[in-house]
N, C-alpha and C. Protein backbone atom coordinates (compact mmCIF):
# COMPACT_ATOMS: atom_id res chain seq x y z
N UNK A 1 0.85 -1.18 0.00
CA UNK A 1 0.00 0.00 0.00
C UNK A 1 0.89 1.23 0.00
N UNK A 2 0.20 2.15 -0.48
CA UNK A 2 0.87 3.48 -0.60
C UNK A 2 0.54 4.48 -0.34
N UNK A 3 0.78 5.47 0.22
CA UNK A 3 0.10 6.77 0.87
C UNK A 3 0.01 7.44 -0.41
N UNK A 4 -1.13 8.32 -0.32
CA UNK A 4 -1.09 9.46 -1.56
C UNK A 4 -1.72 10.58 -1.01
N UNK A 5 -1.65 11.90 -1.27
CA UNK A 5 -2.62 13.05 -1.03
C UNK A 5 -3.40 12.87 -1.79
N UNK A 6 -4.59 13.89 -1.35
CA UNK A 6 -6.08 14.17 -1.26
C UNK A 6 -6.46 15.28 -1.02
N UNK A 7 -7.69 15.85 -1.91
CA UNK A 7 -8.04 17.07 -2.03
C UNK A 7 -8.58 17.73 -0.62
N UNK A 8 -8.60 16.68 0.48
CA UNK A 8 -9.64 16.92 1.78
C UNK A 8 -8.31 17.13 2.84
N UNK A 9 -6.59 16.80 2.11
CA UNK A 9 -5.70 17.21 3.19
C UNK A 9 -5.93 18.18 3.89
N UNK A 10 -5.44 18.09 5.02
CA UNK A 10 -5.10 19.98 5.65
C UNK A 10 -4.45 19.82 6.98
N UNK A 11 -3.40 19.04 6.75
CA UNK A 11 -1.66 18.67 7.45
C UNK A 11 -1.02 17.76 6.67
N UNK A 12 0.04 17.69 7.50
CA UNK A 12 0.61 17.05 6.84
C UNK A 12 1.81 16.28 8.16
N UNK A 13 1.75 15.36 8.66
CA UNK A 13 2.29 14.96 9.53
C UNK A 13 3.92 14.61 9.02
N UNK A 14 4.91 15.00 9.79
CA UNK A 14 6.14 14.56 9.34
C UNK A 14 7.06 13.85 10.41
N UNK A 15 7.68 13.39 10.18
CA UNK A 15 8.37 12.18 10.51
C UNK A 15 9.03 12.95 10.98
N UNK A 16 9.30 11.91 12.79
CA UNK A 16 10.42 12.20 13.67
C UNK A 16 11.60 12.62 13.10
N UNK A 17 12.75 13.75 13.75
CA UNK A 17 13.94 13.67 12.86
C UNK A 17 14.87 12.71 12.99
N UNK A 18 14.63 11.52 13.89
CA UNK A 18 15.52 10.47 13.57
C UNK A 18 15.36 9.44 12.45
N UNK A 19 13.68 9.64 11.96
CA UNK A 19 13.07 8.66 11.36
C UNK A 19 12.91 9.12 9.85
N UNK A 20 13.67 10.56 9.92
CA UNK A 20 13.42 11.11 8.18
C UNK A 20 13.96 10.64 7.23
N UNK A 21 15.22 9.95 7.25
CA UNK A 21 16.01 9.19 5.95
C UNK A 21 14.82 8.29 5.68
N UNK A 22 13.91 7.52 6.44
CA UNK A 22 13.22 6.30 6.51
C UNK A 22 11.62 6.55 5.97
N UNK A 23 11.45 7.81 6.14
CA UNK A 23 9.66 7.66 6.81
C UNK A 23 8.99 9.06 6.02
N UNK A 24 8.63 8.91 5.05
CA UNK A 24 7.94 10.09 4.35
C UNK A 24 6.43 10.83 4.81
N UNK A 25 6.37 12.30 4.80
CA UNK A 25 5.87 13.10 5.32
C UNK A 25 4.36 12.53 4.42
N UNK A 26 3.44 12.46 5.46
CA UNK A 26 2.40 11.80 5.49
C UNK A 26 0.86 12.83 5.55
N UNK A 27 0.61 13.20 3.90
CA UNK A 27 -0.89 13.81 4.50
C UNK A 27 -1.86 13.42 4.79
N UNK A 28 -3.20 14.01 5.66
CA UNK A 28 -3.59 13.61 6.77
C UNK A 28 -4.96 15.17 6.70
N UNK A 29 -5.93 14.39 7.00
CA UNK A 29 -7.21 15.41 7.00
C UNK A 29 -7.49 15.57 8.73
N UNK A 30 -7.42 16.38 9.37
CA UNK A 30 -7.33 16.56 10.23
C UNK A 30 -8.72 16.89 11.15
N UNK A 31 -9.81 15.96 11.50
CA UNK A 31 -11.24 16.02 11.95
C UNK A 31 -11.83 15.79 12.84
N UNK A 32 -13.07 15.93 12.92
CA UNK A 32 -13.99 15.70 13.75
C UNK A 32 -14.89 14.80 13.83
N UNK A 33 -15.20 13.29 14.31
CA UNK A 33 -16.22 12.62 14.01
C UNK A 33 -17.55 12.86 15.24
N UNK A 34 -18.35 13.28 14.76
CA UNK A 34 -19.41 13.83 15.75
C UNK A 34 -20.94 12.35 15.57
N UNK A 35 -21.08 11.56 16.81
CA UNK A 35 -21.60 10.85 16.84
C UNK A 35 -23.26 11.24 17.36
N UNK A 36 -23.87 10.55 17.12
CA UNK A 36 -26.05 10.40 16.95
C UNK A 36 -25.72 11.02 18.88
N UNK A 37 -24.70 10.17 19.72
CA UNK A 37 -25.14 10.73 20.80
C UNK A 37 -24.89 11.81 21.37
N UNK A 38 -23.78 12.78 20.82
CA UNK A 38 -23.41 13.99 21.13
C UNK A 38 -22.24 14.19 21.00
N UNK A 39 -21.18 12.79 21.04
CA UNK A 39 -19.88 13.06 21.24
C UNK A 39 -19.34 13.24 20.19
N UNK A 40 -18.04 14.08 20.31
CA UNK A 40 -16.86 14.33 19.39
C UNK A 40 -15.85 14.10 19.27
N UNK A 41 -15.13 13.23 18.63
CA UNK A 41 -13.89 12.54 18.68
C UNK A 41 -13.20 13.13 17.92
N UNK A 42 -12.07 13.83 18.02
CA UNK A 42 -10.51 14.04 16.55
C UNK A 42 -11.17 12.98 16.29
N UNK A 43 -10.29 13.15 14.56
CA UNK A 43 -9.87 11.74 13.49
C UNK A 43 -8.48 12.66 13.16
N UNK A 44 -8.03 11.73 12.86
CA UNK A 44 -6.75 11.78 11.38
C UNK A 44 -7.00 10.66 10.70
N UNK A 45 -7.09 10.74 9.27
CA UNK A 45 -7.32 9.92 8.31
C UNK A 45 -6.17 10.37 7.41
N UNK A 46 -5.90 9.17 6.89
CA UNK A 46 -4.94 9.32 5.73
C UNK A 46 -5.55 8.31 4.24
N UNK A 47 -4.86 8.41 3.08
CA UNK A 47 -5.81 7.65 2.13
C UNK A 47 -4.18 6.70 1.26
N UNK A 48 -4.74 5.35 1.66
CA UNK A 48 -3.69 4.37 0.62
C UNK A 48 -4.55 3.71 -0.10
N UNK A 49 -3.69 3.39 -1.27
CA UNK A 49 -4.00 3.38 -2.40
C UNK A 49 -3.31 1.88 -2.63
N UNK A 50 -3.93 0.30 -3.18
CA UNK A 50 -3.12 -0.76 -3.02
C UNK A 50 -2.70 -0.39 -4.50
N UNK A 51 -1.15 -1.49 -4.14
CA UNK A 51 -0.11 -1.42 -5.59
C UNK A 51 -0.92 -2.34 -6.26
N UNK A 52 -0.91 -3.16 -7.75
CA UNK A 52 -0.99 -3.78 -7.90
C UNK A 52 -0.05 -5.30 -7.47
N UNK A 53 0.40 -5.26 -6.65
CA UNK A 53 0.98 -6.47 -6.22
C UNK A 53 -0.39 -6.85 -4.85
N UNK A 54 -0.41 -5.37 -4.63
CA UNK A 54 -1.46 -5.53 -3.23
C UNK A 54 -2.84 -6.40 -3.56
N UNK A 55 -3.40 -5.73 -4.98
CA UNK A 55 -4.89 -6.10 -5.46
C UNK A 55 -4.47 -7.53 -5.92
N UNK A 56 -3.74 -7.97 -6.19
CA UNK A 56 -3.14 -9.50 -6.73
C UNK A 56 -3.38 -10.51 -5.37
N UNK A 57 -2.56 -10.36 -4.33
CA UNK A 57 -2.84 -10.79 -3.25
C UNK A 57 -4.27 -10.37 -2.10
N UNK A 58 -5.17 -9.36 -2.60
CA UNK A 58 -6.60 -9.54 -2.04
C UNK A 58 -7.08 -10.72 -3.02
N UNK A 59 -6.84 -10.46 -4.25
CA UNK A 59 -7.89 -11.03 -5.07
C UNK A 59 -7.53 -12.41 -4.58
N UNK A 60 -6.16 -13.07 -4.61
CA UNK A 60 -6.24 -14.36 -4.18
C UNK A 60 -6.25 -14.91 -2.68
N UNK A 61 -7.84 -13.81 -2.25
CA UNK A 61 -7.50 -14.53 -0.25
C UNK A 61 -6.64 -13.68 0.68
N UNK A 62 -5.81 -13.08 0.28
CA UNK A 62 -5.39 -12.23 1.02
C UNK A 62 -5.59 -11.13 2.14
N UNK A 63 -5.25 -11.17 2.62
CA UNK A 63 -6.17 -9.50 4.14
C UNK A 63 -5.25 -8.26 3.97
N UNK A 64 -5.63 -7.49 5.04
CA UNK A 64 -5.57 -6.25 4.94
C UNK A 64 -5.01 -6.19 6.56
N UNK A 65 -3.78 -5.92 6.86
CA UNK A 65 -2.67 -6.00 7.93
C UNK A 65 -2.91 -4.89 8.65
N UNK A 66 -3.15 -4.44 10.14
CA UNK A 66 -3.14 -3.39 10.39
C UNK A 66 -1.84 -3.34 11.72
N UNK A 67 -0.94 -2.60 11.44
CA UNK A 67 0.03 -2.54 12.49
C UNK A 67 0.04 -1.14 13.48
N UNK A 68 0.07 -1.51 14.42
CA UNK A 68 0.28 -0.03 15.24
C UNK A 68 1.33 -0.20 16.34
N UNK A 69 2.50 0.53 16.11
CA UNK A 69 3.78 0.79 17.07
C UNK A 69 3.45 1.42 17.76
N UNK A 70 3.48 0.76 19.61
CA UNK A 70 3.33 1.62 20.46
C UNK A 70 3.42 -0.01 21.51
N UNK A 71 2.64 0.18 22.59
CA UNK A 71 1.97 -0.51 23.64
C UNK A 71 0.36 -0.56 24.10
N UNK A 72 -0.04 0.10 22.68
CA UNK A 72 -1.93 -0.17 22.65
C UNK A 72 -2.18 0.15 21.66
N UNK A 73 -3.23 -0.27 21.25
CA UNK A 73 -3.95 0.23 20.26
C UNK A 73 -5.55 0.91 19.83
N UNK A 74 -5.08 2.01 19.61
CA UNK A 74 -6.07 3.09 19.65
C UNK A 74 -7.11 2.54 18.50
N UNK A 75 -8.45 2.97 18.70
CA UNK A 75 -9.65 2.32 17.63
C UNK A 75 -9.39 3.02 16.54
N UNK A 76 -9.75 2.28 15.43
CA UNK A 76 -9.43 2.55 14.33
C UNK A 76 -10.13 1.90 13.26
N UNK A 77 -10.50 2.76 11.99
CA UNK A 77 -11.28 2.65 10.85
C UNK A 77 -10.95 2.16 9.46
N UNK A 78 -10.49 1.18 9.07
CA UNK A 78 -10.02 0.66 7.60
C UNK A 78 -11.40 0.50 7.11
N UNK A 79 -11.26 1.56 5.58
CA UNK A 79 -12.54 1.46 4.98
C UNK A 79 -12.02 1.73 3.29
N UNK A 80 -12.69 1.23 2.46
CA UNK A 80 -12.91 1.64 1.19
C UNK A 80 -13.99 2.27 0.68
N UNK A 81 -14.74 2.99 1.94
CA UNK A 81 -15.67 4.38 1.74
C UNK A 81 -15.27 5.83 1.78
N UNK A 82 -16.32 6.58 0.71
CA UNK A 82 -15.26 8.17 1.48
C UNK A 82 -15.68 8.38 2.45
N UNK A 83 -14.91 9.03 3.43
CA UNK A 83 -14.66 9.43 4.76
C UNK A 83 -15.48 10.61 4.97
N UNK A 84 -15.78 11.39 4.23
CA UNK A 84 -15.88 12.67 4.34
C UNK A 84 -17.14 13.44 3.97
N UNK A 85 -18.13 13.75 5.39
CA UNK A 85 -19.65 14.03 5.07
C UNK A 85 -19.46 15.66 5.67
N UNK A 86 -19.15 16.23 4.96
CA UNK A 86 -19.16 17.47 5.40
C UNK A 86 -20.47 18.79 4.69
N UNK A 87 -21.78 17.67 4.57
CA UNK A 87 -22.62 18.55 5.12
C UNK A 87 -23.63 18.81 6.00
């Protein structure tokens, strides 16, 4: 998978300076998900795009890997819908 920008950016997160030879500056829509019961959560969303090596390996059975570096893992949304109801 591959990161790409999007017309809905508005940051752009960049990589630690130890991690810059390694780790490319990552845009990122920077939001609000406002739920039926009142609450409001940030989002950061970002949008990847599979290679064709990626769509080769869904098509034959393959999944969709989600990794998160840390010691927890925060909830999180993998979707192939747009994200973005801004009216």
């Amino acid at each position: 998978m591959q990161f790409t920008d999007f017309p809905e950016r508005n940051h752009v997160l960049g990589a630690a300076k130890e991690d810059e030879a390694h780790v490319g500056a990552l845009p990122v829509h920077l939001g609000v998900e406002r739920f039926e019961d009142g609450r409001e959560v940030p989002t950061i969303t970002s949008k990847w795009v599979p290679t064709e090596a990626d769509i080769q390996a869904l098509m034959n059975g393959g999944g969709i890997w989600l990794t998160m570096f840390g010691v927890s893992h925060p909830p999180v949304r993998v979707s192939t819908q747009y994200p973005f109801n801004f009216g």
